[in-house]
Protein backbone atom coordinates (compact mmCIF):
# COMPACT_ATOMS: atom_id res chain seq x y z
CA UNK A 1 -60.67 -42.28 -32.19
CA UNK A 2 -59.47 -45.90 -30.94
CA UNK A 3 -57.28 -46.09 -34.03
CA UNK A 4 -55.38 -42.33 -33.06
CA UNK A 5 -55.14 -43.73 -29.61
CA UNK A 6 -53.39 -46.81 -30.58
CA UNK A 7 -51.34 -45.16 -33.11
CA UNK A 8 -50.14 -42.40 -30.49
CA UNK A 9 -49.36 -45.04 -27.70
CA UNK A 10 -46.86 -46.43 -30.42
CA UNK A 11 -45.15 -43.56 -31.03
CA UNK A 12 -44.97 -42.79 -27.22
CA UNK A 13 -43.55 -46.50 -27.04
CA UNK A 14 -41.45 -45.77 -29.44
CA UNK A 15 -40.37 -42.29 -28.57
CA UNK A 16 -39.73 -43.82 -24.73
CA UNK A 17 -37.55 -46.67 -25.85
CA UNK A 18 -35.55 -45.93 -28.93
CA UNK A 19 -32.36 -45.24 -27.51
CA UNK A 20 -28.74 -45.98 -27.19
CA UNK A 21 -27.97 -46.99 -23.00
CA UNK A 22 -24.42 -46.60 -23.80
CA UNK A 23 -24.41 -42.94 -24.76
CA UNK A 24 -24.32 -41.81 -21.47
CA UNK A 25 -23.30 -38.30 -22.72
CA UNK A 26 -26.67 -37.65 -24.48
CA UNK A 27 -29.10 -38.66 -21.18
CA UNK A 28 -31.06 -37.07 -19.22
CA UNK A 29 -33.66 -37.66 -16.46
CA UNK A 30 -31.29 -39.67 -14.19
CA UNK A 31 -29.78 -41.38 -17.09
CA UNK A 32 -32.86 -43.25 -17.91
CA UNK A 33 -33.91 -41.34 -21.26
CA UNK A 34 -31.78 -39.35 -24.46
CA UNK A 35 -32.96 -36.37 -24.86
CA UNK A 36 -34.80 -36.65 -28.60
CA UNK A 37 -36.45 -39.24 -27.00
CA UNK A 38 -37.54 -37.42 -23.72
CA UNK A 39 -38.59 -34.01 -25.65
CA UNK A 40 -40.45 -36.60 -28.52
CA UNK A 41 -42.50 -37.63 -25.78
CA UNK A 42 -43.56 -34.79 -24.02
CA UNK A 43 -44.42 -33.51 -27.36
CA UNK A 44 -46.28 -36.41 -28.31
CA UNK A 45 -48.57 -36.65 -24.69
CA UNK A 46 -49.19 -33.24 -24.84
CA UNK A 47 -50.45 -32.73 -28.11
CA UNK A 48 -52.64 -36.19 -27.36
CA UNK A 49 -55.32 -33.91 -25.20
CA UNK A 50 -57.43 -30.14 -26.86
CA UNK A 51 -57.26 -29.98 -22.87
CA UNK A 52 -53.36 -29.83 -22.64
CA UNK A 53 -52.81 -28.02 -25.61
CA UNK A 54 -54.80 -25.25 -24.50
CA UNK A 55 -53.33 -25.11 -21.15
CA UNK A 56 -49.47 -25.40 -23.26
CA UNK A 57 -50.64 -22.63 -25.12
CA UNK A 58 -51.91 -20.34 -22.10
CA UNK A 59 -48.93 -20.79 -20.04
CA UNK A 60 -46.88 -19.21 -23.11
CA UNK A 61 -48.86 -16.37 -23.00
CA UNK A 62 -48.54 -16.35 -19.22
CA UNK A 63 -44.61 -16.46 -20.15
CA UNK A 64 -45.02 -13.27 -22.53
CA UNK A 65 -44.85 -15.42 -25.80
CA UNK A 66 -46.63 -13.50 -28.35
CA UNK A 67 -46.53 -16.38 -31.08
CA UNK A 68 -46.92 -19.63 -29.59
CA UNK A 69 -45.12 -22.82 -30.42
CA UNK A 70 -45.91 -25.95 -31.24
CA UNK A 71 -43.15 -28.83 -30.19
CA UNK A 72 -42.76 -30.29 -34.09
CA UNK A 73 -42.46 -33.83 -34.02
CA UNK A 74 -39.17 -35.89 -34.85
CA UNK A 75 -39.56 -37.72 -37.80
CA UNK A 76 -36.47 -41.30 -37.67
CA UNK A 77 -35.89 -40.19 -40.85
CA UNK A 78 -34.95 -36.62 -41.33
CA UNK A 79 -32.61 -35.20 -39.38
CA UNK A 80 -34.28 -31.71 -40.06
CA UNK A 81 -37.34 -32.75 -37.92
CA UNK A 82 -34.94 -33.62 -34.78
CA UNK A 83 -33.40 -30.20 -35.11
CA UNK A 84 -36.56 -28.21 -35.24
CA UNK A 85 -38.26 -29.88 -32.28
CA UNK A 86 -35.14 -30.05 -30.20
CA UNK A 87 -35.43 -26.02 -30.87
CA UNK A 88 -37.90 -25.51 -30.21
CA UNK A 89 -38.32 -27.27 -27.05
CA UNK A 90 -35.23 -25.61 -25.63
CA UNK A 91 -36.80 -22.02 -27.07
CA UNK A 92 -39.46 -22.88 -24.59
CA UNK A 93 -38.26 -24.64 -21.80
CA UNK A 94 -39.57 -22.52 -19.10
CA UNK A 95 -43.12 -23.08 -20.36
CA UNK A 96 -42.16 -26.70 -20.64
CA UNK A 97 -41.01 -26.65 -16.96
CA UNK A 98 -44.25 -25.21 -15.78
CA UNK A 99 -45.93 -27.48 -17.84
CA UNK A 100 -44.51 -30.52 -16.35
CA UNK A 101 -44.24 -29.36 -12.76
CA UNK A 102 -48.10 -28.60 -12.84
CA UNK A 103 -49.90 -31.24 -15.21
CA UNK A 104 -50.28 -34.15 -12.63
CA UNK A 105 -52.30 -32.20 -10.30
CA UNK A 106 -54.58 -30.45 -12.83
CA UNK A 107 -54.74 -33.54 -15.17
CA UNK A 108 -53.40 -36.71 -13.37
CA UNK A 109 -51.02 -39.02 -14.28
CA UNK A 110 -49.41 -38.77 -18.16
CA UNK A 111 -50.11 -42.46 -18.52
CA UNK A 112 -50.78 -45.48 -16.57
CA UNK A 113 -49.30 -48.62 -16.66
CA UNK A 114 -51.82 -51.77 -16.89
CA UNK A 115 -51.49 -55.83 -16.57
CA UNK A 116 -53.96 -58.06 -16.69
CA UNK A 117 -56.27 -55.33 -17.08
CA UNK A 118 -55.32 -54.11 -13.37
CA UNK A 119 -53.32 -50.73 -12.62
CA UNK A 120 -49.75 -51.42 -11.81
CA UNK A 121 -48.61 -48.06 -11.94
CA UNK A 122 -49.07 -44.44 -12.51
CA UNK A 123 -46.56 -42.87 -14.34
CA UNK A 124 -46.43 -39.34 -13.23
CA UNK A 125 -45.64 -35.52 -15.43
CA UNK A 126 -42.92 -35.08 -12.90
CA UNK A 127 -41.18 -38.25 -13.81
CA UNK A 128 -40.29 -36.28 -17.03
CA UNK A 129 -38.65 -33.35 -14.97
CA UNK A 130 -35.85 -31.58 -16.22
CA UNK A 131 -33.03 -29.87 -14.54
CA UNK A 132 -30.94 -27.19 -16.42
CA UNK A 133 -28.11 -29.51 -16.79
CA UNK A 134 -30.53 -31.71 -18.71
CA UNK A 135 -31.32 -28.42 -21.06
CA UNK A 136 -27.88 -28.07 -21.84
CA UNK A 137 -27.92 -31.47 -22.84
CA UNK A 138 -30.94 -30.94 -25.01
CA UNK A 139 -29.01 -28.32 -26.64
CA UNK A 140 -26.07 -30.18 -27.31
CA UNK A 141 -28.21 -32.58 -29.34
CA UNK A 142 -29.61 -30.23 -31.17
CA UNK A 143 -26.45 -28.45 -32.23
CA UNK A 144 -25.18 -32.07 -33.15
CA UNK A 145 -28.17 -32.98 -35.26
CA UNK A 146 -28.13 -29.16 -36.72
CA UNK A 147 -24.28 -30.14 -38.37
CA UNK A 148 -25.88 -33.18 -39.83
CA UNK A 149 -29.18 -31.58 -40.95
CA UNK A 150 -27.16 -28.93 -42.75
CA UNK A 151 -24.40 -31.27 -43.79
CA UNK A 152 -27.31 -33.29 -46.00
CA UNK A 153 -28.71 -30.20 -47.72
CA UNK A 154 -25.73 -30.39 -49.91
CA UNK A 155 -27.88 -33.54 -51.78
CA UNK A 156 -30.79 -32.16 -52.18
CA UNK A 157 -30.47 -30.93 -55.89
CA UNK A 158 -32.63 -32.74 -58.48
CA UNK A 159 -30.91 -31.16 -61.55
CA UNK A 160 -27.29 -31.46 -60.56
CA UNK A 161 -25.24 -34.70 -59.34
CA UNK A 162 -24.01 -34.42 -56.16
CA UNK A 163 -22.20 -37.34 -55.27
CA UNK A 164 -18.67 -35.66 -55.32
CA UNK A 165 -20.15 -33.76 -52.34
CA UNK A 166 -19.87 -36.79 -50.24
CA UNK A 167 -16.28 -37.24 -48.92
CA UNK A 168 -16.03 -33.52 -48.46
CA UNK A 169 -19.27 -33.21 -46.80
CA UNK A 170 -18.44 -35.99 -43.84
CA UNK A 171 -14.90 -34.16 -43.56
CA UNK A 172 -16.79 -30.68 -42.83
CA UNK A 173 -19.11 -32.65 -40.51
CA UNK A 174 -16.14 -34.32 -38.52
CA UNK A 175 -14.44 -30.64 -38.20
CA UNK A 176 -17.36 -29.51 -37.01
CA UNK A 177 -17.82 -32.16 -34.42
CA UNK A 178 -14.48 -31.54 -33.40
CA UNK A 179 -14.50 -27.91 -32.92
CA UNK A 180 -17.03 -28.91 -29.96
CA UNK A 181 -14.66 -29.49 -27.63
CA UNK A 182 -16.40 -31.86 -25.70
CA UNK A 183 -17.33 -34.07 -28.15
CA UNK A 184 -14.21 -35.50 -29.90
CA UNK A 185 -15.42 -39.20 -29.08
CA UNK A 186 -18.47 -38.67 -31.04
CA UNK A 187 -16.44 -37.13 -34.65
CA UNK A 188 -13.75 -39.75 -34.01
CA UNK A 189 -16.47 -42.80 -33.96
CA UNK A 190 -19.33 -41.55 -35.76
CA UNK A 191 -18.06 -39.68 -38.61
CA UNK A 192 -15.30 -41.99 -38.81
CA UNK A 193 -17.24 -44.93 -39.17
CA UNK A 194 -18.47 -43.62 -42.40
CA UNK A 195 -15.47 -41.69 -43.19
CA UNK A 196 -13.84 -45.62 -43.30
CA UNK A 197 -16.34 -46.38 -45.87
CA UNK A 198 -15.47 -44.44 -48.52
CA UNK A 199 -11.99 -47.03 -48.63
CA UNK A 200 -14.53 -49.44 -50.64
CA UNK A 201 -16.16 -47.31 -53.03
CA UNK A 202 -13.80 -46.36 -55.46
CA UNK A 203 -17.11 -44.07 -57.05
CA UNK A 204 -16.56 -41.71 -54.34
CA UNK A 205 -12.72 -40.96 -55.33
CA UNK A 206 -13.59 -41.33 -59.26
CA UNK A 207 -16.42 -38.27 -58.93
CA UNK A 208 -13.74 -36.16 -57.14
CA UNK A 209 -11.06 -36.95 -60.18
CA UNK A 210 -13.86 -36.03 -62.51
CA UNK A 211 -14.93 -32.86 -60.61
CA UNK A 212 -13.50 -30.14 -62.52
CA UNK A 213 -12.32 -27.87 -59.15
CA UNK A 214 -10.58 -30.66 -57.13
CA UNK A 215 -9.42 -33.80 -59.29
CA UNK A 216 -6.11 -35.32 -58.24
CA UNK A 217 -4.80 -32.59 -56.83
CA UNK A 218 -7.26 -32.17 -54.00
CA UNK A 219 -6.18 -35.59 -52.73
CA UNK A 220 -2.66 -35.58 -53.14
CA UNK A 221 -2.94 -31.87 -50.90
CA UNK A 222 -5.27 -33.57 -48.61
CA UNK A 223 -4.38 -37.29 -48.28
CA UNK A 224 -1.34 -38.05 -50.87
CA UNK A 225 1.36 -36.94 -49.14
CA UNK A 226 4.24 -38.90 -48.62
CA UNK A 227 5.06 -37.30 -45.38
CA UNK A 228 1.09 -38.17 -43.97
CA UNK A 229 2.04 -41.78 -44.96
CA UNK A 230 5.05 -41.83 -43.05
CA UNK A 231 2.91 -40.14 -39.56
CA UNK A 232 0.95 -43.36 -40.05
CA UNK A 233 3.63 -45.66 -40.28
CA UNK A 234 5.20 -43.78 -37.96
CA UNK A 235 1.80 -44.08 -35.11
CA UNK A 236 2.55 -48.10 -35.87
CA UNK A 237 -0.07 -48.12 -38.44
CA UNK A 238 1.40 -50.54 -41.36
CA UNK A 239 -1.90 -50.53 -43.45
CA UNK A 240 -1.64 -46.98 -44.11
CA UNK A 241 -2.48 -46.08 -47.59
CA UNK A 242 -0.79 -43.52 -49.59
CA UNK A 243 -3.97 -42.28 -50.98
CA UNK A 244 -2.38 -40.30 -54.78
CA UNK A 245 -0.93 -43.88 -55.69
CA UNK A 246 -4.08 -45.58 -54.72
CA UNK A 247 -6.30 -42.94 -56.74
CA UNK A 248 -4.36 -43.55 -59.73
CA UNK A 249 -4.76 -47.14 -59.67
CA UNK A 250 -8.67 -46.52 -58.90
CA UNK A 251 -8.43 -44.56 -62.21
CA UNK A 252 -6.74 -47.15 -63.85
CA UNK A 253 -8.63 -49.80 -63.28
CA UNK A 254 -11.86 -47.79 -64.51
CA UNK A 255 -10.27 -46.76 -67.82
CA UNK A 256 -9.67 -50.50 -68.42
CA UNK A 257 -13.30 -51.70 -67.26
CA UNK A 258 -14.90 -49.06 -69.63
CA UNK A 259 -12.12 -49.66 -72.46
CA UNK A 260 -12.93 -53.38 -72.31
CA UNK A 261 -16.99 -52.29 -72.25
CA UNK A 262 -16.54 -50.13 -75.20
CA UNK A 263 -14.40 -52.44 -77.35
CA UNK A 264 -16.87 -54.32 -79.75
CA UNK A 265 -17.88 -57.77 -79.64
CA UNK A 266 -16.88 -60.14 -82.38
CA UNK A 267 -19.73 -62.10 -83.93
């Protein structure tokens, strides 16, 4: 039991404290917490106690729930497990209110702090508190993390490559980031950090040449365009890259690394 307990005050630690400060558009609780974070915890400290899952259970009931829920836990490395406990947490917030609002007088503290082996401070249910703006905020994340969870299900095929997927899936994400109007920061940086990556993997524009749907002419419609070169150059960007010309030569160049590869070797 010692082990479980040790094991669960990690993830709480970890849950608590793995966060960006400088996102202040994903916070909640007064700023101090993001919101996976916040909803990983409560999920976390209630499911520590038979005691407080019971009484989780019974207040959905009390809330006309016929199935209950359990708050899945968020997993760093799937975004699917984010996306099903942020649900589900915002399915159920009003049990999760009650929950919170209640727990310190039926149960005490959700955890104390200790140094020295002396009590420096009780940290109370109602310190996790949410208001509805906080909510929204929950399900803003979610939606988010539901773009990129569905985004990635386009590589999940074990008989058929999927590579060429790759530039066209993080140009569906970024137009779906940017369709939420209130988050064009967040497709400008995040999306285009990766977006800038492709520039240095010239496997991601040879797999779209290859494809036998979009080859060269889905780049010259998307990015080879003279006239898109010119908006660049134009928006006092001189490093803008006309994208056909620069496919051609990425073609180029593999033709002669293979043709030099297949060419045999004297003896």
């Amino acid at each position: 039991m010692s082990v479980i307990t040790q094991i669960t005050n990690i993830k709480t630690s970890m849950a608590i404290w793995e966060f960006n400060p400088n996102d202040c558009n994903n916070h909640v609780l007064g700023n101090l917490l993001d919101v996976v974070a916040t909803v990983c915890t409560i999920a976390i400290k209630i499911q520590c106690s038979g005691q407080w899952i019971d009484y989780f259970k019974t207040l959905q009931k009390n809330c006309s729930l016929e199935n209950t829920l359990k708050i899945p836990l968020h997993s760093n490395v799937r975004w699917g497990t984010a996306d099903g406990m942020l649900r589900h947490a915002y399915t159920i917030q009003q049990v999760i209110n009650i929950f919170i609002s209640t727990a310190d007088e039926l149960f005490g503290p959700v955890t104390v702090i200790q140094h020295n082996g002396k009590l420096v401070k009780n940290i109370p249910w109602t310190a996790f508190t949410f208001k509805n703006t906080d909510w929204e905020h929950v399900n803003d994340a979610r939606e988010i993390i539901a773009d990129a969870n569905n985004i990635q299900q386009y590589f999940s095929s074990e008989t058929q490559p999927t590579l060429w997927h790759a530039i066209l899936a993080i140009k569906e994400l970024q137009t779906a980031w940017e369709m939420k109007c209130d988050l064009p920061k967040l497709a400008s940086t995040k999306s285009g950090k990766y977006y800038q990556k492709f520039d240095d993997k010239p496997v991601y524009v040879l797999v779209l040449i290859l494809h036998p749907y979009y080859k060269l002419v889905y780049i010259k419609m998307q990015w080879g365009r003279p006239k898109e070169q010119a908006k660049e150059h134009a928006a006092r960007n001189p490093n803008a890259i006309y994208w056909y010309d620069e496919a051609l030569q990425v073609i180029e160049a593999a033709m002669q690394e293979y043709s030099q590869r297949a060419q045999p070797t004297t003896p």
